[in-house]
Each structure stands twice: as structure tokens, then as C-alpha cells.
PDB file of N, CA and C in Angstrom:
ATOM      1  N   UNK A   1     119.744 113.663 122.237  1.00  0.00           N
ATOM      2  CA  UNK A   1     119.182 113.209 120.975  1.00  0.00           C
ATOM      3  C   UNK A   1     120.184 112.367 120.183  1.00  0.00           C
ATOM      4  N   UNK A   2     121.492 112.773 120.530  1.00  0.00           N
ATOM      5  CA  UNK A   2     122.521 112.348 119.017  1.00  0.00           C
ATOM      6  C   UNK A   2     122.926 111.047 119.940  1.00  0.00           C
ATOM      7  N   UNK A   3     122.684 110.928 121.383  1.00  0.00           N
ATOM      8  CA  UNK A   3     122.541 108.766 121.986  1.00  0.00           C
ATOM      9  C   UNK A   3     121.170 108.066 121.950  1.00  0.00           C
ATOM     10  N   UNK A   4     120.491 108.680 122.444  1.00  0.00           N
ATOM     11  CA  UNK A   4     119.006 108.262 122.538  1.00  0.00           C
ATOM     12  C   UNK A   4     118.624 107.786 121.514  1.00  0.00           C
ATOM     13  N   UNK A   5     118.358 108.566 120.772  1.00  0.00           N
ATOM     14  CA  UNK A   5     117.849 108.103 119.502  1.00  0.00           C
ATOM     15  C   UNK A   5     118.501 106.662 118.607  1.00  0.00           C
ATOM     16  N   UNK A   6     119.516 106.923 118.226  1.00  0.00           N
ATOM     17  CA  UNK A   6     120.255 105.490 117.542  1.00  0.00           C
ATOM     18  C   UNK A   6     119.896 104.248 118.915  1.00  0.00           C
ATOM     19  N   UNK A   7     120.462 104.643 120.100  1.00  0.00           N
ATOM     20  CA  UNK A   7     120.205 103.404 120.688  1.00  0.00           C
ATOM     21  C   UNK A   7     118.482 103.170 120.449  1.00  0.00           C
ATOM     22  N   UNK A   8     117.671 103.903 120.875  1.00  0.00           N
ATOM     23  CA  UNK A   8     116.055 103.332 121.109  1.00  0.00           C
ATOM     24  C   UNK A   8     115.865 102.514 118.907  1.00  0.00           C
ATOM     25  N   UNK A   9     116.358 102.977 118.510  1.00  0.00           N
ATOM     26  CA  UNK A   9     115.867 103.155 116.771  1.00  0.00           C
ATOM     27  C   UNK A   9     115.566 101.725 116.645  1.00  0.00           C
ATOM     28  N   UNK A  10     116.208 100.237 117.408  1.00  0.00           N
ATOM     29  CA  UNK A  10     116.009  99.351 116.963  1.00  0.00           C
ATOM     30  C   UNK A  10     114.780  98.602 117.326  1.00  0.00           C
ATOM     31  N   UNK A  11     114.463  99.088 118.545  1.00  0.00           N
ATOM     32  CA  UNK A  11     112.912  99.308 119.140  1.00  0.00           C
ATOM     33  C   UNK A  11     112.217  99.983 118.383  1.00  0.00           C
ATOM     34  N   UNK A  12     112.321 101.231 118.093  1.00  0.00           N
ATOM     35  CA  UNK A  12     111.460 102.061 117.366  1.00  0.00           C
ATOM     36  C   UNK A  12     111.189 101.425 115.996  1.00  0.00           C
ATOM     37  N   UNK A  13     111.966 100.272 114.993  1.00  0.00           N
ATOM     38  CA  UNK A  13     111.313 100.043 114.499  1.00  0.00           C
ATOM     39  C   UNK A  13     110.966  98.355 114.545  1.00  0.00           C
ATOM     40  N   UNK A  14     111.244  97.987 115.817  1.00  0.00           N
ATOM     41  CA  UNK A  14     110.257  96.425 115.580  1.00  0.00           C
ATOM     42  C   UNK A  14     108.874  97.285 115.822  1.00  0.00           C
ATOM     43  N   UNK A  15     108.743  98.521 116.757  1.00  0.00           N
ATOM     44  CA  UNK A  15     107.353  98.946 116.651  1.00  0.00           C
ATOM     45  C   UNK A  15     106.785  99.279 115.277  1.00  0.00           C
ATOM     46  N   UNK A  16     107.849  99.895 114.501  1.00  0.00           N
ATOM     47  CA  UNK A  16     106.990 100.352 112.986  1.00  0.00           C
ATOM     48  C   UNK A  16     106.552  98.998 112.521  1.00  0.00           C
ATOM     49  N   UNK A  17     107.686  98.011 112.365  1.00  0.00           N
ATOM     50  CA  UNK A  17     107.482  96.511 111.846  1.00  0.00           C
ATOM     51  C   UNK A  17     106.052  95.871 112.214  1.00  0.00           C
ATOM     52  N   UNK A  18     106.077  95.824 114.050  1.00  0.00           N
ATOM     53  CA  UNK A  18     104.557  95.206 114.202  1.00  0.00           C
ATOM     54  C   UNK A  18     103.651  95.634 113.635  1.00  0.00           C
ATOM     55  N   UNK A  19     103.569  96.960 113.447  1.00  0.00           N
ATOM     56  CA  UNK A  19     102.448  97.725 113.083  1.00  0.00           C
ATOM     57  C   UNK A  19     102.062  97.516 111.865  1.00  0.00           C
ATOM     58  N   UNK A  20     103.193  97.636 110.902  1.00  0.00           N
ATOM     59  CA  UNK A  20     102.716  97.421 109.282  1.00  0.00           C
ATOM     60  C   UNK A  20     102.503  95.920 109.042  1.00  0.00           C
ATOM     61  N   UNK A  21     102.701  94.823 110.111  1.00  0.00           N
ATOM     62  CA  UNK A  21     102.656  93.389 109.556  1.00  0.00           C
ATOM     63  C   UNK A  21     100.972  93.518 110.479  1.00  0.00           C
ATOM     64  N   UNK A  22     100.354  94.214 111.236  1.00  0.00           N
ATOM     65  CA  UNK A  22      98.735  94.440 111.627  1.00  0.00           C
ATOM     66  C   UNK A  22      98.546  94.793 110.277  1.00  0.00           C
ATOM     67  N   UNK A  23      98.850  95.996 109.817  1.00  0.00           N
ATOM     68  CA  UNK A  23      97.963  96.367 108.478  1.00  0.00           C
ATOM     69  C   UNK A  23      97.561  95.987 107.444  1.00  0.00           C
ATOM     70  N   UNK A  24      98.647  94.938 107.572  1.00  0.00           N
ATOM     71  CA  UNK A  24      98.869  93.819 106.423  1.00  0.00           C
ATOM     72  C   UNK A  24      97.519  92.922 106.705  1.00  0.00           C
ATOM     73  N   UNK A  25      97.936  92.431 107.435  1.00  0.00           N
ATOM     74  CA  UNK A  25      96.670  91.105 108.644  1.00  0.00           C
ATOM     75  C   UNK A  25      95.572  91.849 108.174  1.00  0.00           C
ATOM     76  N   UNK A  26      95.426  92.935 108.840  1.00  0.00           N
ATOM     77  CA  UNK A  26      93.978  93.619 109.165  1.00  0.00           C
ATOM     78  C   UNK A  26      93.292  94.031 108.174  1.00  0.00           C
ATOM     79  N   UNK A  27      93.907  94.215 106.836  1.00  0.00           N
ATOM     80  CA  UNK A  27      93.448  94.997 105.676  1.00  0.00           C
ATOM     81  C   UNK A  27      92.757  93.575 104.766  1.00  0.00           C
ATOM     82  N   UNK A  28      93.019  92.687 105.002  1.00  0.00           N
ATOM     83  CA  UNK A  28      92.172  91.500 104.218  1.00  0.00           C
ATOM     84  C   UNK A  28      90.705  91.270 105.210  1.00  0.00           C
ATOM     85  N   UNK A  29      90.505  91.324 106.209  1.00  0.00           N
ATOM     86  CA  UNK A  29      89.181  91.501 106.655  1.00  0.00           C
ATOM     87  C   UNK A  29      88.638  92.727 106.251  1.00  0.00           C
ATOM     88  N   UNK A  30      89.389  93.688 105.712  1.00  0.00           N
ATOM     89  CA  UNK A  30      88.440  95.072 104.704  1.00  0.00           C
ATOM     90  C   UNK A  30      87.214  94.395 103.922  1.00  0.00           C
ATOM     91  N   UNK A  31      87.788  93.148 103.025  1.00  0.00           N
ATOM     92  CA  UNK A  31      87.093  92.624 102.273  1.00  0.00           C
ATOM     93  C   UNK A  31      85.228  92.434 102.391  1.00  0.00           C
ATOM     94  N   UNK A  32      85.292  91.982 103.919  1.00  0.00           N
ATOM     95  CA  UNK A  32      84.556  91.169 104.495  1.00  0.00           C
ATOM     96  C   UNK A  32      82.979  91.978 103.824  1.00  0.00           C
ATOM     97  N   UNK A  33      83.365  93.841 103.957  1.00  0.00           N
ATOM     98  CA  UNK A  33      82.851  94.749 104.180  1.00  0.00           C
ATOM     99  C   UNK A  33      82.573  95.338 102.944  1.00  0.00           C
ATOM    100  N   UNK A  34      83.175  94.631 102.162  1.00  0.00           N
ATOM    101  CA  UNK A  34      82.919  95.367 100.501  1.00  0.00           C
ATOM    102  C   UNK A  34      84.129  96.067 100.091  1.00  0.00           C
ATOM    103  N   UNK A  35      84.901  96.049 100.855  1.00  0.00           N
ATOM    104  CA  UNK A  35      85.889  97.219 100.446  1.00  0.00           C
ATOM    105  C   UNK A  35      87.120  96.690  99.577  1.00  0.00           C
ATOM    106  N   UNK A  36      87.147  95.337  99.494  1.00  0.00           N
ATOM    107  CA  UNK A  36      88.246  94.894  98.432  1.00  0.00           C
ATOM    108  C   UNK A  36      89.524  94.174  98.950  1.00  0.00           C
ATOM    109  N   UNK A  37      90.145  94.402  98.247  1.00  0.00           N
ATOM    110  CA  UNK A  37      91.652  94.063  98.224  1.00  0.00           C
ATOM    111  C   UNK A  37      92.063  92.594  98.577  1.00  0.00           C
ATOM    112  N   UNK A  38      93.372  92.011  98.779  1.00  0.00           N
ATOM    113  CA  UNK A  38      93.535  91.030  99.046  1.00  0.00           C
ATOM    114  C   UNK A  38      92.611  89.890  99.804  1.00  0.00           C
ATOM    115  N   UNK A  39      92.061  90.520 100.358  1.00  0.00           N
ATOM    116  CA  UNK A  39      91.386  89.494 101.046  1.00  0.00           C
ATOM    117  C   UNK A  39      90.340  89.162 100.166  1.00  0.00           C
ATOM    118  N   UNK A  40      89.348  89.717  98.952  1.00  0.00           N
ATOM    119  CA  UNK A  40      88.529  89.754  98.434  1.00  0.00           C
ATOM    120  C   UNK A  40      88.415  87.714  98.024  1.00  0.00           C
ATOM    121  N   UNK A  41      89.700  87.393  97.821  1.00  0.00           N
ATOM    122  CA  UNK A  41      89.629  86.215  97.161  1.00  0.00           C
ATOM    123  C   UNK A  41      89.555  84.865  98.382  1.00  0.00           C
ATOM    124  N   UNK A  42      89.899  85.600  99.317  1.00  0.00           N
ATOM    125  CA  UNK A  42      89.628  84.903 100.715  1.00  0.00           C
ATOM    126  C   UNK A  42      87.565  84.338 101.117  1.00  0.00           C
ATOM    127  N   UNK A  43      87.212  85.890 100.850  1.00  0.00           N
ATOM    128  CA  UNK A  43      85.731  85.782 101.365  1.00  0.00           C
ATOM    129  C   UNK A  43      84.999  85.495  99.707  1.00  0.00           C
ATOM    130  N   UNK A  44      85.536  85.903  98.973  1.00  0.00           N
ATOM    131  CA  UNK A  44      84.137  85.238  97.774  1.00  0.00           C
ATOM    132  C   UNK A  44      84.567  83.767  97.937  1.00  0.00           C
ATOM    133  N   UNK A  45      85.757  83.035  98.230  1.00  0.00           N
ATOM    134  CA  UNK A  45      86.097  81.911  97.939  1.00  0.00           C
ATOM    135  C   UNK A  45      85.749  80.867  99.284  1.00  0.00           C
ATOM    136  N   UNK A  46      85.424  81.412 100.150  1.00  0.00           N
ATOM    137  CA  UNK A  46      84.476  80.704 100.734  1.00  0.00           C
ATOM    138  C   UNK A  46      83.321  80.802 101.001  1.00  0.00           C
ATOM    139  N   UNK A  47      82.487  81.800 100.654  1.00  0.00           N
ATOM    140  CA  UNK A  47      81.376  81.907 100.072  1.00  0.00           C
ATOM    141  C   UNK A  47      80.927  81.388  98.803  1.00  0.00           C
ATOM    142  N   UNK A  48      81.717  80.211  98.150  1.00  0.00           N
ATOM    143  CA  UNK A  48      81.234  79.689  97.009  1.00  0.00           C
ATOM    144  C   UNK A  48      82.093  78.026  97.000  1.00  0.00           C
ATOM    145  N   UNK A  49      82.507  78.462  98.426  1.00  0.00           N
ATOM    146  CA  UNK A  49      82.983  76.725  98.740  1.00  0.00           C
ATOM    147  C   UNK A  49      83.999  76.549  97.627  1.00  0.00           C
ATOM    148  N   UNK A  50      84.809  77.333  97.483  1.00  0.00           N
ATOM    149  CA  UNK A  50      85.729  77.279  96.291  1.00  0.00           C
ATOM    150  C   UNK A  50      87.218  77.341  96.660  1.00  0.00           C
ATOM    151  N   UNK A  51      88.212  76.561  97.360  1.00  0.00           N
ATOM    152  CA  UNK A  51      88.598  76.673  98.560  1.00  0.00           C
ATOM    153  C   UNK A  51      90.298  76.945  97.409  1.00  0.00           C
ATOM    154  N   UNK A  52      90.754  77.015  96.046  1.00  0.00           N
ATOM    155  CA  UNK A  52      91.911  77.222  95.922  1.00  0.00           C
ATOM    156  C   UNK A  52      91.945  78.643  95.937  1.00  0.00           C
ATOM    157  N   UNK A  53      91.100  79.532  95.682  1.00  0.00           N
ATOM    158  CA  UNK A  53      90.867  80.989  95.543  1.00  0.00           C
ATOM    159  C   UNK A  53      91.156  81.827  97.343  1.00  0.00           C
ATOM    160  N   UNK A  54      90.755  81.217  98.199  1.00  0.00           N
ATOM    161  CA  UNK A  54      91.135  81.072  99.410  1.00  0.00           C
ATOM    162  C   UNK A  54      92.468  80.785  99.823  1.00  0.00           C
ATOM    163  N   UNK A  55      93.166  79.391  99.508  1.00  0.00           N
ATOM    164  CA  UNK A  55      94.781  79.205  99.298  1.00  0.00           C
ATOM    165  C   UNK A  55      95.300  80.583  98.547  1.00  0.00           C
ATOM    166  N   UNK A  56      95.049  80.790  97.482  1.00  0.00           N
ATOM    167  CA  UNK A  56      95.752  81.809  96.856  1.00  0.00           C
ATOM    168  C   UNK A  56      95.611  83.323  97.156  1.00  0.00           C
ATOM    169  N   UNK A  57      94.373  83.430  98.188  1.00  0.00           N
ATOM    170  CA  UNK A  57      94.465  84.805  98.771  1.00  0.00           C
ATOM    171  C   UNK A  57      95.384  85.095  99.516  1.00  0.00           C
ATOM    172  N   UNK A  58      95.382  83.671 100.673  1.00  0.00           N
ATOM    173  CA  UNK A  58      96.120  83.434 101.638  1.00  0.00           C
ATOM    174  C   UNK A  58      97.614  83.389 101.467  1.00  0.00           C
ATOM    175  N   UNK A  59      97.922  82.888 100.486  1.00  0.00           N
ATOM    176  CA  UNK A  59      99.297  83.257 100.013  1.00  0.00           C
ATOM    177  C   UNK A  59      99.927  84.271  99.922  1.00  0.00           C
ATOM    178  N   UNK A  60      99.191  84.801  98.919  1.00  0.00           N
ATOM    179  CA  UNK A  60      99.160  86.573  98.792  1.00  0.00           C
ATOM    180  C   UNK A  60      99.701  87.609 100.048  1.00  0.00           C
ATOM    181  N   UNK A  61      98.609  87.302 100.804  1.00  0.00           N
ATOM    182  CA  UNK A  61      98.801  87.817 101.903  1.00  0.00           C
ATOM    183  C   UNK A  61     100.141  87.579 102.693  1.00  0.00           C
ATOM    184  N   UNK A  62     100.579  86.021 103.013  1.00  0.00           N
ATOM    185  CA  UNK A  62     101.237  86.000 103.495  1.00  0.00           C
ATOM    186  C   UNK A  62     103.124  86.362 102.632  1.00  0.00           C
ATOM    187  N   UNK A  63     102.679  86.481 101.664  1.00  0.00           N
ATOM    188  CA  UNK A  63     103.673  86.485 100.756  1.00  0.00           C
ATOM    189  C   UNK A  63     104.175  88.451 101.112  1.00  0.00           C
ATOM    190  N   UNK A  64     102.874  88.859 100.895  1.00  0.00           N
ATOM    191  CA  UNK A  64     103.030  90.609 101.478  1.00  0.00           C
ATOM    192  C   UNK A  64     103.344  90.468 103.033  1.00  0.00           C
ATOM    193  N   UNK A  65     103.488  89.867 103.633  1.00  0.00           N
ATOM    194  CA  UNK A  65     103.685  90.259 104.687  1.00  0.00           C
ATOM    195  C   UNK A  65     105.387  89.929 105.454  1.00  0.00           C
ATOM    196  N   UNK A  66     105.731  88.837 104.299  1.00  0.00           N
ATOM    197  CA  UNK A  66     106.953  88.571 104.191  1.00  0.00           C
ATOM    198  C   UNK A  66     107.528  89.458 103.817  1.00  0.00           C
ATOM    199  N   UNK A  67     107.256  89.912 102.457  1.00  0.00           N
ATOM    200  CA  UNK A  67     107.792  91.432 101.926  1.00  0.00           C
ATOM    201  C   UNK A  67     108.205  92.470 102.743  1.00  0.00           C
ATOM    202  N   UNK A  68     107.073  92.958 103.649  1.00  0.00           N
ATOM    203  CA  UNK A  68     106.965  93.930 104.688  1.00  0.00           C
ATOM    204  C   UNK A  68     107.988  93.976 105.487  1.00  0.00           C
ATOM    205  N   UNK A  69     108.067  92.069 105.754  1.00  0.00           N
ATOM    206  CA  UNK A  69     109.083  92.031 107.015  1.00  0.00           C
ATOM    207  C   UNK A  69     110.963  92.134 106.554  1.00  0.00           C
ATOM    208  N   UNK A  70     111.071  91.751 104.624  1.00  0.00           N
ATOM    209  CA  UNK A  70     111.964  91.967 104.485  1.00  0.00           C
ATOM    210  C   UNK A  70     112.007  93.483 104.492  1.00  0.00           C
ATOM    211  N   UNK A  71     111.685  94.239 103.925  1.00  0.00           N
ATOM    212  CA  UNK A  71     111.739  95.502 103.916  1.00  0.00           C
ATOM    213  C   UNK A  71     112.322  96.328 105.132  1.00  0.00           C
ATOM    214  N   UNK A  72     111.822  96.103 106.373  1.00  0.00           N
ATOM    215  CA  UNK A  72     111.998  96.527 107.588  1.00  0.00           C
ATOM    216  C   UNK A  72     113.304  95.905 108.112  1.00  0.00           C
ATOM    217  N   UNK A  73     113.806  94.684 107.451  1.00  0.00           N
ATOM    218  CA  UNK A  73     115.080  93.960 107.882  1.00  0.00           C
ATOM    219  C   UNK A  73     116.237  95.612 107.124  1.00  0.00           C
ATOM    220  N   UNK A  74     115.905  95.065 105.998  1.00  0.00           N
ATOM    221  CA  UNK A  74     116.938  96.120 105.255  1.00  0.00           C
ATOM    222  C   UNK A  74     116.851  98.059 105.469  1.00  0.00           C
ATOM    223  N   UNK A  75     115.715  98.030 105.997  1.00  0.00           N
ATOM    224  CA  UNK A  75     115.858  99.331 106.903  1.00  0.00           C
ATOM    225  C   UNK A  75     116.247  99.515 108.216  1.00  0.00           C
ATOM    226  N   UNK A  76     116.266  98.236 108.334  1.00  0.00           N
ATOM    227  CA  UNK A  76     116.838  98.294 110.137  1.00  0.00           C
ATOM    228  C   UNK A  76     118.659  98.292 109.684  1.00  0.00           C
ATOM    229  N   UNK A  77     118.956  97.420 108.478  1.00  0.00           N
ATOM    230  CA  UNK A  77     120.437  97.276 108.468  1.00  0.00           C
ATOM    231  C   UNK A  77     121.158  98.589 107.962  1.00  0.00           C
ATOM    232  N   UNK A  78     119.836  99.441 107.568  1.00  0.00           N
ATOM    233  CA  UNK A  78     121.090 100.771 107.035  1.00  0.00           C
ATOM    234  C   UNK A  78     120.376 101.721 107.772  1.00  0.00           C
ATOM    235  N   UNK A  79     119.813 101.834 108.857  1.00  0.00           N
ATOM    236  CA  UNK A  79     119.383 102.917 109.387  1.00  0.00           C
ATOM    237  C   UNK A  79     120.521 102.530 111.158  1.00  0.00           C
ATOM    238  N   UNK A  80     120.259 101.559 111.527  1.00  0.00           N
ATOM    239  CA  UNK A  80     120.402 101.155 113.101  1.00  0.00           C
ATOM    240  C   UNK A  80     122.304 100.992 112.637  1.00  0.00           C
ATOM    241  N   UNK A  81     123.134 101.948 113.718  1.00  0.00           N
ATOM    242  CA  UNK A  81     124.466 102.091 113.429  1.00  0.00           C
ATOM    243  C   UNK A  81     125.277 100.262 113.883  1.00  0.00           C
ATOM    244  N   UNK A  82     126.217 100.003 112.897  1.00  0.00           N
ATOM    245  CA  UNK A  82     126.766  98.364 113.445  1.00  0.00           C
ATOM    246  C   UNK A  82     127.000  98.574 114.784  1.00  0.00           C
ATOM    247  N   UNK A  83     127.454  99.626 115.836  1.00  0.00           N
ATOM    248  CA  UNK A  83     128.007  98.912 116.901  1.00  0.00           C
ATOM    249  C   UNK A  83     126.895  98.169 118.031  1.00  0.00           C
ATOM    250  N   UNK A  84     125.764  98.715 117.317  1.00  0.00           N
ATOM    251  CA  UNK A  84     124.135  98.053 117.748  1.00  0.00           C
ATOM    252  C   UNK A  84     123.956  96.828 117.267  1.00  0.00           C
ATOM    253  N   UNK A  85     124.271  96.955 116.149  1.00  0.00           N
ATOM    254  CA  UNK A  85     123.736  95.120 115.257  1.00  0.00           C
ATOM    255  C   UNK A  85     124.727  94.480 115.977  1.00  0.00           C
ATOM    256  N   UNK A  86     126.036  94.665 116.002  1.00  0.00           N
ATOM    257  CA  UNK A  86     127.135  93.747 116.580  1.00  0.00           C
ATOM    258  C   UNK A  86     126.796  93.209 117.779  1.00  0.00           C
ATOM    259  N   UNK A  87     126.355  94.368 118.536  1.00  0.00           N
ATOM    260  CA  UNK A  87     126.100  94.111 120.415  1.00  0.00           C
ATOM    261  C   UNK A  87     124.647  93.552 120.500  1.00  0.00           C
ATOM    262  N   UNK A  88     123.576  93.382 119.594  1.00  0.00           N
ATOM    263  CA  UNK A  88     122.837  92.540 119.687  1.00  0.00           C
ATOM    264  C   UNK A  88     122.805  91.301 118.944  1.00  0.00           C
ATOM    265  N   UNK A  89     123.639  90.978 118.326  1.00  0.00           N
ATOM    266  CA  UNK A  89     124.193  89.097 118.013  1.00  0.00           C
ATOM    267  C   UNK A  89     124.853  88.889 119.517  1.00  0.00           C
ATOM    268  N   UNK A  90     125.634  89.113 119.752  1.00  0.00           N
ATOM    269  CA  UNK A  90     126.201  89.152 120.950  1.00  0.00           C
ATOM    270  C   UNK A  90     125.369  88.166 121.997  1.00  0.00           C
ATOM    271  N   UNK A  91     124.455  88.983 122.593  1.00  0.00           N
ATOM    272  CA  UNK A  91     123.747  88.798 123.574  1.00  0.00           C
ATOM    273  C   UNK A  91     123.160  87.227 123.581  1.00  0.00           C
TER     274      UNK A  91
END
């Protein structure tokens, strides 16, 4: 446990990473369905041919998903031990 683990951790979280940048993606087609959220300004805004409300959903979104991905940078830099970060610049 006390090798395994630190070595796999930097894998273990591009998997958390992919996953929460899907939820991100996936949670604006909620909209489609009534259910809201970011995407909401995506689907009324082309349903009314209103296409900056669309830009600005889309932003949104991608703006959260940037977030997400910083987030996971700075948990990878204080969770994953340096002699890992070092040996993967390396490569």
C-alpha cells in the first residue's frame, strides 16, 4: 500500500479528472430535459434563435470546466509525491 498507491495516484486522478470534466459536459444536456442549470441558456437560446445566450452558456461551461481542470492540477501537485512529478517531466 505505502508504494502502490503514491505511484498509481497520478493515474488515479487523471481518472477522477476525466470523470468530473464528463460531468461537467454532461450536466448541460440536463437542460434539454427541464432540469436546468448551465446549459439552460444553451437550449432556450436556440430555441428562440437567440444565438449570444448560447455563446454565453457555452462559455460558462467551458469556463467550469477549466476550473475543474485547474483544480485537479493543484490536487495532483500536493497530493502526487515530487519524486513522481520530477520523473514524469523527465520522460
Amino acid at each position: 500500500m505505502r508504494i502502490e498507491v503514491p505511484i498509481a495516484l497520478p493515474l488515479i486522478l487523471v481518472g477522477l479528472r476525466t470523470g468530473a470534466i464528463f460531468v461537467v459536459a454532461t450536466a448541460t444536456i440536463a437542460a434539454y430535459i427541464g432540469l436546468g442549470g448551465l446549459g439552460r441558456f444553451i437550449i432556450d437560446g436556440l430555441a428562440s434563435d437567440q444565438y449570444g445566450p448560447v455563446a454565453g452558456g457555452a462559455l460558462l461551461v467551458v469556463m467550469l470546466a477549466v476550473l475543474v481542470l485547474a483544480l485537479f492540477a493543484g490536487l495532483s501537485r500536493l497530493v502526487v509525491p515530487v519524486g513522481l512529478r520530477k520523473q514524469r517531466k523527465t520522460e
